[in-house]
C-alpha atoms as a PDB file:
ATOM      1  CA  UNK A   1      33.515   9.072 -23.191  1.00  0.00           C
ATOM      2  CA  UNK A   2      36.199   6.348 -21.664  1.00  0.00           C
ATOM      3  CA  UNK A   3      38.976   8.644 -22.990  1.00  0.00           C
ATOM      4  CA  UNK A   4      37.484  12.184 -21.691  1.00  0.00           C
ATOM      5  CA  UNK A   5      36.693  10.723 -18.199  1.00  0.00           C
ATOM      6  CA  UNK A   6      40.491   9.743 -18.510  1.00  0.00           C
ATOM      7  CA  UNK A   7      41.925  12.857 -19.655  1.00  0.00           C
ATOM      8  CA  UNK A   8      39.588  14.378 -16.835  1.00  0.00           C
ATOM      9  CA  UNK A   9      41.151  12.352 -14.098  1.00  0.00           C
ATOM     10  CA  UNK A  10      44.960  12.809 -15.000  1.00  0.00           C
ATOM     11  CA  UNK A  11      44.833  16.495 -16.445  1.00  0.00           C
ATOM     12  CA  UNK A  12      42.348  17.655 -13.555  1.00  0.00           C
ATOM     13  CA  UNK A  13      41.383  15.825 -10.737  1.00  0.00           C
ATOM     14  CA  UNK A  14      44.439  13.827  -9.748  1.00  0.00           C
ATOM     15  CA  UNK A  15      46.867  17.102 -10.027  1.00  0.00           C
ATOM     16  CA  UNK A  16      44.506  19.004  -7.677  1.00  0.00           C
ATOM     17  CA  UNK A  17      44.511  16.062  -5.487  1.00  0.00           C
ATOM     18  CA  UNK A  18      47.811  16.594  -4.930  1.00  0.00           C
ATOM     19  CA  UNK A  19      47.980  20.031  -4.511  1.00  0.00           C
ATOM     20  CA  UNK A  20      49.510  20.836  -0.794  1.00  0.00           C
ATOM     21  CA  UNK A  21      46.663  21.628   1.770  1.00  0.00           C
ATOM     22  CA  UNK A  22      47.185  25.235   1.780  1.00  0.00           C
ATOM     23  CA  UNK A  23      46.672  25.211  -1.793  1.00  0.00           C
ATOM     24  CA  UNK A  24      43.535  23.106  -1.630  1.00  0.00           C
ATOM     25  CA  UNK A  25      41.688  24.930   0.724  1.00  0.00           C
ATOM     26  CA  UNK A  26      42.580  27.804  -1.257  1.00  0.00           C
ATOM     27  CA  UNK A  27      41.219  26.426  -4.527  1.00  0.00           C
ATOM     28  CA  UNK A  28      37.871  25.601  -1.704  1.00  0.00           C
ATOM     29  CA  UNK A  29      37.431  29.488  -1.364  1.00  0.00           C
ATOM     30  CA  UNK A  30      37.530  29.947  -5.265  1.00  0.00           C
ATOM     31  CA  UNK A  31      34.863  27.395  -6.078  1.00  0.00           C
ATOM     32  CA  UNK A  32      32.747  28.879  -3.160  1.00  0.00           C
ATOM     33  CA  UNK A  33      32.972  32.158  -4.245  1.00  0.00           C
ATOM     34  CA  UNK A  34      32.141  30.702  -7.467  1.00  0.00           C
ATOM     35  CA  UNK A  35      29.126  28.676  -6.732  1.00  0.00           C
ATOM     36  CA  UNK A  36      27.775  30.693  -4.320  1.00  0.00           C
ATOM     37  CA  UNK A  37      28.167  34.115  -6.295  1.00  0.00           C
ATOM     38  CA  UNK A  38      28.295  33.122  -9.598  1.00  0.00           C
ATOM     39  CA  UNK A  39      26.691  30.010 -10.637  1.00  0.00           C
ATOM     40  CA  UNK A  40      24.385  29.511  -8.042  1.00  0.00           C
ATOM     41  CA  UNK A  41      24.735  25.239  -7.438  1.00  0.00           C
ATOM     42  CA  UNK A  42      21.346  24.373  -6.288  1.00  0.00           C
ATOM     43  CA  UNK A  43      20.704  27.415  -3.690  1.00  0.00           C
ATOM     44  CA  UNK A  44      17.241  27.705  -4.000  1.00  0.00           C
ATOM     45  CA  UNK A  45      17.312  23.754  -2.398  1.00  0.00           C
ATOM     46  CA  UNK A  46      19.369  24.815   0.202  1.00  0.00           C
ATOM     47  CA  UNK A  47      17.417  27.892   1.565  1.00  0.00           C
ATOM     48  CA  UNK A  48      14.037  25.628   0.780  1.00  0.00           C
ATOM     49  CA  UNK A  49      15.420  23.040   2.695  1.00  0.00           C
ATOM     50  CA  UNK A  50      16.909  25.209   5.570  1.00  0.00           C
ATOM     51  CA  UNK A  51      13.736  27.191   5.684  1.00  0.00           C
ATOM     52  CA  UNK A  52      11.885  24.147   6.673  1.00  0.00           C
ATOM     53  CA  UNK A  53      14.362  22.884   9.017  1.00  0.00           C
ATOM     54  CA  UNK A  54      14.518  25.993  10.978  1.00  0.00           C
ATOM     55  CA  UNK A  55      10.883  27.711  10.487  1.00  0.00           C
ATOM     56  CA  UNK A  56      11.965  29.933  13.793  1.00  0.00           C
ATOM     57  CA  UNK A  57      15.130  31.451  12.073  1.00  0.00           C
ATOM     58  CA  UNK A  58      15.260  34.961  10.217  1.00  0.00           C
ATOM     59  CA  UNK A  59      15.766  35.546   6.308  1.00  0.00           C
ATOM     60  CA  UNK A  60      19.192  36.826   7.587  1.00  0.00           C
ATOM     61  CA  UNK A  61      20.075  33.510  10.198  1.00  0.00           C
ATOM     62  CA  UNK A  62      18.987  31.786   6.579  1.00  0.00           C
ATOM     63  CA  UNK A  63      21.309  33.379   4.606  1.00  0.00           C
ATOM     64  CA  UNK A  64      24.208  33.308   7.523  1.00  0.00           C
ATOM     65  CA  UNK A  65      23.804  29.024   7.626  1.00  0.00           C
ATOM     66  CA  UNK A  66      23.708  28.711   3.754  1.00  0.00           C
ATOM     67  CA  UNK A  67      27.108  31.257   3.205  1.00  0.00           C
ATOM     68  CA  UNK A  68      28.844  28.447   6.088  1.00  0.00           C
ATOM     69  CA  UNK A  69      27.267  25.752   3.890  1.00  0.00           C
ATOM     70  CA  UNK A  70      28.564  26.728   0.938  1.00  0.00           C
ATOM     71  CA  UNK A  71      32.216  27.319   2.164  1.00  0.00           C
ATOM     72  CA  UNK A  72      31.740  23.858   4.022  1.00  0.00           C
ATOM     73  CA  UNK A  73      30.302  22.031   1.112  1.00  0.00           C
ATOM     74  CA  UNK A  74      33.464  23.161  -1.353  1.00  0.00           C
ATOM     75  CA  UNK A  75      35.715  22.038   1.303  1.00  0.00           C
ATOM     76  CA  UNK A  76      34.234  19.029   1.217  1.00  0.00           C
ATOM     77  CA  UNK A  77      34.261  18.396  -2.310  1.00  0.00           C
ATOM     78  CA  UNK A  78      37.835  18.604  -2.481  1.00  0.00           C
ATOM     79  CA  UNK A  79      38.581  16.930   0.066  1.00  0.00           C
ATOM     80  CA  UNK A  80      36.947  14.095  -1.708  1.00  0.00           C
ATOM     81  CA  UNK A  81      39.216  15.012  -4.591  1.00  0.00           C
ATOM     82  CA  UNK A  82      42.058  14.411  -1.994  1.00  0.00           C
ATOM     83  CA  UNK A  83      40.802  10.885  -1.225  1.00  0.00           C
ATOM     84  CA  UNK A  84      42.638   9.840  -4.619  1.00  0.00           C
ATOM     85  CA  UNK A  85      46.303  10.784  -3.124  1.00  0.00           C
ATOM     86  CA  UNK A  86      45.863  10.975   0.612  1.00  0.00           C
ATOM     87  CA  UNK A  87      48.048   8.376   2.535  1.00  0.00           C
ATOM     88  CA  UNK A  88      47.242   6.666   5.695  1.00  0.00           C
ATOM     89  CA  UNK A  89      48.857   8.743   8.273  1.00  0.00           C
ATOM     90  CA  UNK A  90      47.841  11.481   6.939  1.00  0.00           C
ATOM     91  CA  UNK A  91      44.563  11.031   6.731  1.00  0.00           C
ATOM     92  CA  UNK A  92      44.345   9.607  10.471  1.00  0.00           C
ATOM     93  CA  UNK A  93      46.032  12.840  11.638  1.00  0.00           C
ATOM     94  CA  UNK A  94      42.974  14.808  10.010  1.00  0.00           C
ATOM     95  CA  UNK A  95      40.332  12.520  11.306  1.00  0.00           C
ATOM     96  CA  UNK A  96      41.288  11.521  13.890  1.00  0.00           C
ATOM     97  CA  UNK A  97      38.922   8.479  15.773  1.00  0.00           C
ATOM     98  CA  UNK A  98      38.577   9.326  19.545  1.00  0.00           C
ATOM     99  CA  UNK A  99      37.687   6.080  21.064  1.00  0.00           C
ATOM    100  CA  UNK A 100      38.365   3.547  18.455  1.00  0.00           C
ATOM    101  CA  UNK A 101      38.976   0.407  21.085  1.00  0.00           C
ATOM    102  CA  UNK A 102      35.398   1.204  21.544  1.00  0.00           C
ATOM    103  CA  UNK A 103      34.255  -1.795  19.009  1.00  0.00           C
ATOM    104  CA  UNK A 104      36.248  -4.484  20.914  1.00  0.00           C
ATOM    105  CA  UNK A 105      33.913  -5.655  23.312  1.00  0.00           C
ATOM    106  CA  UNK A 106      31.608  -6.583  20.298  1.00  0.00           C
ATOM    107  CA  UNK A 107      34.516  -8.759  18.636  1.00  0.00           C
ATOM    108  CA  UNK A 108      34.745  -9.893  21.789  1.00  0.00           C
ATOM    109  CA  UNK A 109      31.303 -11.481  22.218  1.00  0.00           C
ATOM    110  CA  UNK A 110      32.137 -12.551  18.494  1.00  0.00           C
ATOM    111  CA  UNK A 111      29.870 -10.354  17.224  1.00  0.00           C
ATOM    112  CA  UNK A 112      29.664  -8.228  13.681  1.00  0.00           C
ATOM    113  CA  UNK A 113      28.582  -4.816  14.292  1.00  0.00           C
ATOM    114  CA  UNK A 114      27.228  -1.931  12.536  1.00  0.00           C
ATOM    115  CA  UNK A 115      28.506   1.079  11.913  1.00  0.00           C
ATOM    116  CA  UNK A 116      25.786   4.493  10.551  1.00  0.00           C
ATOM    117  CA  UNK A 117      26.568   7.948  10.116  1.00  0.00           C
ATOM    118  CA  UNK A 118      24.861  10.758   8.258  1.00  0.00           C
ATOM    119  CA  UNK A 119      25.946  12.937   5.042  1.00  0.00           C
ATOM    120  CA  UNK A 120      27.586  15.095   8.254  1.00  0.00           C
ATOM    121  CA  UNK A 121      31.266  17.297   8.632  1.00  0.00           C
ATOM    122  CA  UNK A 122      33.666  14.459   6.755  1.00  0.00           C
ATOM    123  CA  UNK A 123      31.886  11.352   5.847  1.00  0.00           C
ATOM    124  CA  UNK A 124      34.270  10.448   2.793  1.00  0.00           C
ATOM    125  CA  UNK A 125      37.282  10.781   5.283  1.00  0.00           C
ATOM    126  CA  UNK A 126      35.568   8.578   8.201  1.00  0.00           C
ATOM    127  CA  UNK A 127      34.092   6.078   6.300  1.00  0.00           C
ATOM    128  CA  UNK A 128      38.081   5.972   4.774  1.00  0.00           C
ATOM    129  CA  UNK A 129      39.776   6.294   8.052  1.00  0.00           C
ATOM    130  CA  UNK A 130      37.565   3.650  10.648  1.00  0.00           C
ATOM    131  CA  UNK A 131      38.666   0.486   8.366  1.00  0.00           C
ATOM    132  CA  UNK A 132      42.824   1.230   9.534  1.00  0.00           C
ATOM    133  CA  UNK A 133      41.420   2.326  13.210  1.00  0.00           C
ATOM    134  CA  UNK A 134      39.574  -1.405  14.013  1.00  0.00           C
ATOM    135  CA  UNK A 135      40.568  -5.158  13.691  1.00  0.00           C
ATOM    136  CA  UNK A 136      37.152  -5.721  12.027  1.00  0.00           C
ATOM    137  CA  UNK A 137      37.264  -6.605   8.502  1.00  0.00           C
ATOM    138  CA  UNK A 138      35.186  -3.704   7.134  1.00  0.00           C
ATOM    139  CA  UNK A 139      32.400  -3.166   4.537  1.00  0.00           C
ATOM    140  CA  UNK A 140      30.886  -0.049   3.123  1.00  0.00           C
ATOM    141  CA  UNK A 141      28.226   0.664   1.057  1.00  0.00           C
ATOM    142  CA  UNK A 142      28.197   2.777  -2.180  1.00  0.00           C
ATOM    143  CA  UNK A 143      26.413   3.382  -4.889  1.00  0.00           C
ATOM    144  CA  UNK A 144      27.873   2.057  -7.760  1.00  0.00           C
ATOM    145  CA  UNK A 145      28.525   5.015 -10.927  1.00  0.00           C
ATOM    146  CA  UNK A 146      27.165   4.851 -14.120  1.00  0.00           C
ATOM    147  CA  UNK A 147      30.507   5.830 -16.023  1.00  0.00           C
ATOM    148  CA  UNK A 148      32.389   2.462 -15.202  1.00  0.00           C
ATOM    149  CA  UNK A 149      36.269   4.617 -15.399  1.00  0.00           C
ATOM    150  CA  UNK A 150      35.257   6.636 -12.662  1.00  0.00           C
ATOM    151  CA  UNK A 151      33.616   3.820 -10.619  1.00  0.00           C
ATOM    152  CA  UNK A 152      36.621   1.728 -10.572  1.00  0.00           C
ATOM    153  CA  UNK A 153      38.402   4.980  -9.240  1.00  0.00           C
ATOM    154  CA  UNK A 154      35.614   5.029  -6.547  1.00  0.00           C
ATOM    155  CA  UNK A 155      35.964   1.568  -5.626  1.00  0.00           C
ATOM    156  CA  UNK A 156      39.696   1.685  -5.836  1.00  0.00           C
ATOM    157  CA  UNK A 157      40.300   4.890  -3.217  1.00  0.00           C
ATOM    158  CA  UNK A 158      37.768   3.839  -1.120  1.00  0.00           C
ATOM    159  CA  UNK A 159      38.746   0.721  -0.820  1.00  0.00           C
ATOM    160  CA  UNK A 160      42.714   1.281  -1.018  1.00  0.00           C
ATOM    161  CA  UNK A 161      43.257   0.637   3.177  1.00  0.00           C
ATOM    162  CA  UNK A 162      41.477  -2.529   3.286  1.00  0.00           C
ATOM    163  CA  UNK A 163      37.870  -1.725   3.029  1.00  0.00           C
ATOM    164  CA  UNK A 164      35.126  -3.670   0.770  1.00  0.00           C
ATOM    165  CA  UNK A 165      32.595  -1.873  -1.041  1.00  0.00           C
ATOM    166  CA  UNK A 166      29.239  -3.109  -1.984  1.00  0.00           C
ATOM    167  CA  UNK A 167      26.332  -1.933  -3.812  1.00  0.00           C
ATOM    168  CA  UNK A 168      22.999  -1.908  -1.935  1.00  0.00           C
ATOM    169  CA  UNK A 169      21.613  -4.277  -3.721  1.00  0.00           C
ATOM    170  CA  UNK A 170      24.250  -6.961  -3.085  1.00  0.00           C
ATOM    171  CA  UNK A 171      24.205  -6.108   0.963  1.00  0.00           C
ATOM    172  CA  UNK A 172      22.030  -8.628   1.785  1.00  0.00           C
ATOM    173  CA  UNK A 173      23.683 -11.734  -0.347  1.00  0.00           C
ATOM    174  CA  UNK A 174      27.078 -10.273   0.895  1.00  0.00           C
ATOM    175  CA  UNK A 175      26.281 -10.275   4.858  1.00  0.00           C
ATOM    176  CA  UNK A 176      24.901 -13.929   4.053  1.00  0.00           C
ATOM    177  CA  UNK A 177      27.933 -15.076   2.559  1.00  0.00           C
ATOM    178  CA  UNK A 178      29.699 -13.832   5.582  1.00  0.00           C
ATOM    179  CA  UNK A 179      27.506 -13.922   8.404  1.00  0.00           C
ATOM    180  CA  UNK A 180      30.168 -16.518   9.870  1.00  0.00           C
ATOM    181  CA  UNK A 181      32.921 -13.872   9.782  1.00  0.00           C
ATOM    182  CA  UNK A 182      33.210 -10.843  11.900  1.00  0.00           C
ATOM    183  CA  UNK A 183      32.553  -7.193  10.268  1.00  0.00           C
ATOM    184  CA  UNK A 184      32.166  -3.608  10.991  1.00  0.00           C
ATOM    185  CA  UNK A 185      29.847  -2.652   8.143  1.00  0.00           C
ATOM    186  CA  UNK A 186      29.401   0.862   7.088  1.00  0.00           C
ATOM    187  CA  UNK A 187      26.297   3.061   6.803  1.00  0.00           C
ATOM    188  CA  UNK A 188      25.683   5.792   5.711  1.00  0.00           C
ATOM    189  CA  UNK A 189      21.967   6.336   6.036  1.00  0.00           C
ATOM    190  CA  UNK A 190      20.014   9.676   6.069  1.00  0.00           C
ATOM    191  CA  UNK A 191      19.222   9.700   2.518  1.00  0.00           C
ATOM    192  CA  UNK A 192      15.697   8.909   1.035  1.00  0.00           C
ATOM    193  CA  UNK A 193      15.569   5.270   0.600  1.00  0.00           C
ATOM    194  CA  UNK A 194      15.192   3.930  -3.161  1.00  0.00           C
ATOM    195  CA  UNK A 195      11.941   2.482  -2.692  1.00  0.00           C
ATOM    196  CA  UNK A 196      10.059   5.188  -0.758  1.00  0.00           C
ATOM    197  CA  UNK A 197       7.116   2.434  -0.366  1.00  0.00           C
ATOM    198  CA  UNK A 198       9.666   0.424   1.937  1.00  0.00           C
ATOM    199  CA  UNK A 199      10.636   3.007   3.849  1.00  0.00           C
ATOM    200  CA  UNK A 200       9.669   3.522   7.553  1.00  0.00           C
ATOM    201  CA  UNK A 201       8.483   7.317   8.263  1.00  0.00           C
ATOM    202  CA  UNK A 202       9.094   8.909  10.997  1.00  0.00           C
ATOM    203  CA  UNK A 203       9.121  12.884  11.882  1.00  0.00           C
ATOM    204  CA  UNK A 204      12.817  14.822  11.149  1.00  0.00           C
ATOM    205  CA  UNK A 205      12.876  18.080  11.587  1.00  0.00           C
ATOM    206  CA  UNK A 206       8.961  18.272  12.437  1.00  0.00           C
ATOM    207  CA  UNK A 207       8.311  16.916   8.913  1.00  0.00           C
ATOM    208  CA  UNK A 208       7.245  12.941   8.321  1.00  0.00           C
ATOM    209  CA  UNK A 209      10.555  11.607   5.906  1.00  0.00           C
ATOM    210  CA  UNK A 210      11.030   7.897   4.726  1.00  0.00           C
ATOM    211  CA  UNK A 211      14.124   6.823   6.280  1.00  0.00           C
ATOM    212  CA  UNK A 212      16.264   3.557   5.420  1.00  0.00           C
ATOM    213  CA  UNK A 213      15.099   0.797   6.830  1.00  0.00           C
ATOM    214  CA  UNK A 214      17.935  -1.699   5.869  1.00  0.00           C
ATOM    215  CA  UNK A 215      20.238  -1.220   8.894  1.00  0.00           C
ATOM    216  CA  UNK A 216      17.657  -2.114  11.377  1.00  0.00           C
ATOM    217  CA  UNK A 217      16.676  -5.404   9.286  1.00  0.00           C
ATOM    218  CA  UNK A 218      20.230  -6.376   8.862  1.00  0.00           C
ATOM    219  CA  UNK A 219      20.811  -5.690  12.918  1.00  0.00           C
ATOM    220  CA  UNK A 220      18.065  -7.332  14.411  1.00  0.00           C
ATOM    221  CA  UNK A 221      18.364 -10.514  11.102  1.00  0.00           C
ATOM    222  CA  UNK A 222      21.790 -11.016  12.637  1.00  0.00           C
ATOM    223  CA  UNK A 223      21.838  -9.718  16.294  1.00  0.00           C
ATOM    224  CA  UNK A 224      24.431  -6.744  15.950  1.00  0.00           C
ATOM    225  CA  UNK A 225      24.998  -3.661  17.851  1.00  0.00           C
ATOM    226  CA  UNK A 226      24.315  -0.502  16.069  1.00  0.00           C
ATOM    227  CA  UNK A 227      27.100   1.898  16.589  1.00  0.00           C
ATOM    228  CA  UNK A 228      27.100   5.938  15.741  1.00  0.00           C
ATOM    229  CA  UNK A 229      29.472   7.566  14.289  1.00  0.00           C
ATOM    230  CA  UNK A 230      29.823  11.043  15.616  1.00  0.00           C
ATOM    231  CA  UNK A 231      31.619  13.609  12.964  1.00  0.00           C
ATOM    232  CA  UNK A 232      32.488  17.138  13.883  1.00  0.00           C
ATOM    233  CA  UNK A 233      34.543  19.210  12.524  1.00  0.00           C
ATOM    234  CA  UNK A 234      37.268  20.945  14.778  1.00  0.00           C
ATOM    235  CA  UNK A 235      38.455  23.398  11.945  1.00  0.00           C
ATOM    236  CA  UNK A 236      39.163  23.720   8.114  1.00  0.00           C
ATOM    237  CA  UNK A 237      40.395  20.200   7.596  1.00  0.00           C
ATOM    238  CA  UNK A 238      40.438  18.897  10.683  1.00  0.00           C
ATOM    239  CA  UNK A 239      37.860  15.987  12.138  1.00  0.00           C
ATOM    240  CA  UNK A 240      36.778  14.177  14.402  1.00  0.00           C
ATOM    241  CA  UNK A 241      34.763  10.606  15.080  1.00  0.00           C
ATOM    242  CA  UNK A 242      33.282   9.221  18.402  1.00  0.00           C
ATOM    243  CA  UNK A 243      31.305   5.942  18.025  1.00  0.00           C
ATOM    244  CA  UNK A 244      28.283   6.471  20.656  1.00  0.00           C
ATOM    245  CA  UNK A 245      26.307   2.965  20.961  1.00  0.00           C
ATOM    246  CA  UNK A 246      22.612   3.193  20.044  1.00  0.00           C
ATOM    247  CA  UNK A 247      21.489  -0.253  20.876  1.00  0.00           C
ATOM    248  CA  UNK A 248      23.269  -3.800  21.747  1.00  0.00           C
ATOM    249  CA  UNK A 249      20.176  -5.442  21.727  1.00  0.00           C
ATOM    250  CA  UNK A 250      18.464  -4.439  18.716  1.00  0.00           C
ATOM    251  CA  UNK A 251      15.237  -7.738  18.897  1.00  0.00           C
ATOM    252  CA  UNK A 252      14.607  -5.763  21.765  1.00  0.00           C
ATOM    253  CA  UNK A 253      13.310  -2.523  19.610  1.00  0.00           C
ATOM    254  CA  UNK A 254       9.553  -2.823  17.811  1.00  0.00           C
ATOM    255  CA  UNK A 255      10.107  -1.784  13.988  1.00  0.00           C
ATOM    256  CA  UNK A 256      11.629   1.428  12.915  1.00  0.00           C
ATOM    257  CA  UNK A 257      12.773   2.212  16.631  1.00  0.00           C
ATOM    258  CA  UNK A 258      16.260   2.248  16.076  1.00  0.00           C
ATOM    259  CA  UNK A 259      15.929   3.917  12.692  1.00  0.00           C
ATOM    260  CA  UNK A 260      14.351   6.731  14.643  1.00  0.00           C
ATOM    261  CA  UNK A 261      16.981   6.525  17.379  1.00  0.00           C
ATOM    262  CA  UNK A 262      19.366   7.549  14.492  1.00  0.00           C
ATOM    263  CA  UNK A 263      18.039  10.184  12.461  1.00  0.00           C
ATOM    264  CA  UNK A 264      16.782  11.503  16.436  1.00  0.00           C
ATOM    265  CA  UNK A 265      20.812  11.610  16.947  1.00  0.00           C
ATOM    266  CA  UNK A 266      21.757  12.972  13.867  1.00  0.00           C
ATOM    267  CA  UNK A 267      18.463  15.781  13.705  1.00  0.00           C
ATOM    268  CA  UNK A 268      20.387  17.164  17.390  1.00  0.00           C
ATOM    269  CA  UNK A 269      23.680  16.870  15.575  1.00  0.00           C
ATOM    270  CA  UNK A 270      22.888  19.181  13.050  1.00  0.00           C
ATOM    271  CA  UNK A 271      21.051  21.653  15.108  1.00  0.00           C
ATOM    272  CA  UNK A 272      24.132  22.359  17.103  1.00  0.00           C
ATOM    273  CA  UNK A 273      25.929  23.240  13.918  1.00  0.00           C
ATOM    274  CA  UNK A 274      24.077  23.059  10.536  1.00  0.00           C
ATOM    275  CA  UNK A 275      25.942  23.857   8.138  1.00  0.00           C
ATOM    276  CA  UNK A 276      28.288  21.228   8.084  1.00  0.00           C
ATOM    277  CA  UNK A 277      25.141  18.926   7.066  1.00  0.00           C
ATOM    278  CA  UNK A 278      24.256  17.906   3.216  1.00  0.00           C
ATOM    279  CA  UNK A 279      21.828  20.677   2.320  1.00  0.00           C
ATOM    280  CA  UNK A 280      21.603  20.327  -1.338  1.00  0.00           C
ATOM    281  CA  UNK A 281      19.353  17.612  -1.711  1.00  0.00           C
ATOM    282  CA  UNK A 282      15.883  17.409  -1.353  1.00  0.00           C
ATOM    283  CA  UNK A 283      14.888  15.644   1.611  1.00  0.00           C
ATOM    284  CA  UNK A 284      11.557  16.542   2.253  1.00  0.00           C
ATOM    285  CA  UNK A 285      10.399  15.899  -1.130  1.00  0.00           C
ATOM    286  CA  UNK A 286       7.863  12.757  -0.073  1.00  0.00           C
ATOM    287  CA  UNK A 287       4.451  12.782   1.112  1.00  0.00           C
ATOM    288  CA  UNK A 288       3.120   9.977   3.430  1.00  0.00           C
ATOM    289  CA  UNK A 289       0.720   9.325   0.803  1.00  0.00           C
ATOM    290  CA  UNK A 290       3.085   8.101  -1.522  1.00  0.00           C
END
């Protein structure tokens, strides 16, 4: 297995990662012509999940979103791929951060801050780009791989402009062990939590979801602002990121307030333009009940 994932990497993915934009984007429309016409990846999610998110649309509107998903979602995937070679100008020329002397008046009041966006336009490339855009020592969260070759790539290219990555089990021990240092830590929280039975519910999309809870306990445990990070996309391959403050006094919010005020910010987000949102997973799969 250690010597496939390897021959994977250096025969496959690192070559592509290299490829010139123009080619990369043209590989993109391959693969989406692929997995949209010919081996269908997960579509019957998608339309479920778009079909619930948009009960006023048409079969057709359907159909229209999902093709734009699809051609956004390759995109994204190699783009990811890209992460591997991508250098630092480069990459801040593609996303490019509009107000990053935004986060100064919390280092400032010598204060840690933190930073949530959704599975929205270029995560991979923000979450990449905001560590060489702030004087913050940063932290992000990931979720650690089973096959430990390609995890050590993850860790590696995420981390390769200063970054530290943690697991979300070790978030808690880590802001501990620094709590007398200043961060920006990264979140990226719109996914089902874990634990479903800690989650807080709240509607999204007109349906009751469990949303992560964790970034409002580690912002009101330690007093810091809670930042959004506002992705669009401008055009193929080009991004951008505004961070929007959603509270500076987060004691001041009763329990699962400033989740809500997230996912609230995110839900408008992706009504404006949908398909550049994570479709393909099942987010209304819970019940209240559970």
């Amino acid at each position: 297995m250690h010597l496939f994932s390897k021959l994977l990497y250096y025969l496959i993915i690192l070559p592509i990662s290299k490829l010139p934009f123009r080619l990369l984007y043209a590989l993109s429309s391959v693969f989406y012509y692929l997995l949209f016409y010919i081996f269908p990846y997960r579509k019957k999610v998608v339309k479920q999940n778009l079909r619930i998110a948009f009960p006023d649309k048409s079969e057709q509107e359907i159909n229209l979103i999902c093709k734009k998903f699809y051609k956004h979602f390759c995109d994204i995937v190699l783009e990811t791929i890209k992460v591997f070679s991508i250098d630092e100008p480069t990459l801040h020329e593609r996303l490019q951060i509009l107000n990053p002397e935004f986060l100064l008046k919390y280092k400032q009041q010598n204060r840690s801050v933190i930073l949530v966006t959704g599975h929205y336009a270029s995560w991979e490339w923000a979450a990449l780009a905001f560590t060489g855009k702030t004087s913050y020592k940063t932290m992000g969260i990931f979720k650690p791989l089973s096959n430990q070759f390609f995890n050590q790539l993850l860790i590696s290219s995420r981390g390769k402009f200063g970054c530290e990555l943690c697991a979300p089990r070790q978030v808690g021990t880590f802001m501990e062990n620094h709590k007398n240092e200043l961060y920006a830590y990264g979140f990226i929280a719109d996914q089902n939590p874990s634990n479903v039975s800690k989650g807080h519910w709240m509607e999204f999309f007109g349906k009751q979801v469990p949303v992560n809870f964790g970034l409002e306990k580690y912002a009101k445990k330690y007093d810091m602002p809670v930042v959004f990070g506002k992705i669009l996309k401008q055009k193929r391959g080009y991004y951008t990121m505004e961070y929007i403050e959603l509270t500076d006094t987060p004691n001041t919010f009763a329990d699962g307030k400033i989740c809500e005020m997230f996912m609230e910010f995110l839900e408008q987000i992706i009504k404006d333009q949908p398909e550049y949102w994570l479709w393909t997973h099942k987010r209304w799969k819970h019940s209240p009940k559970q």
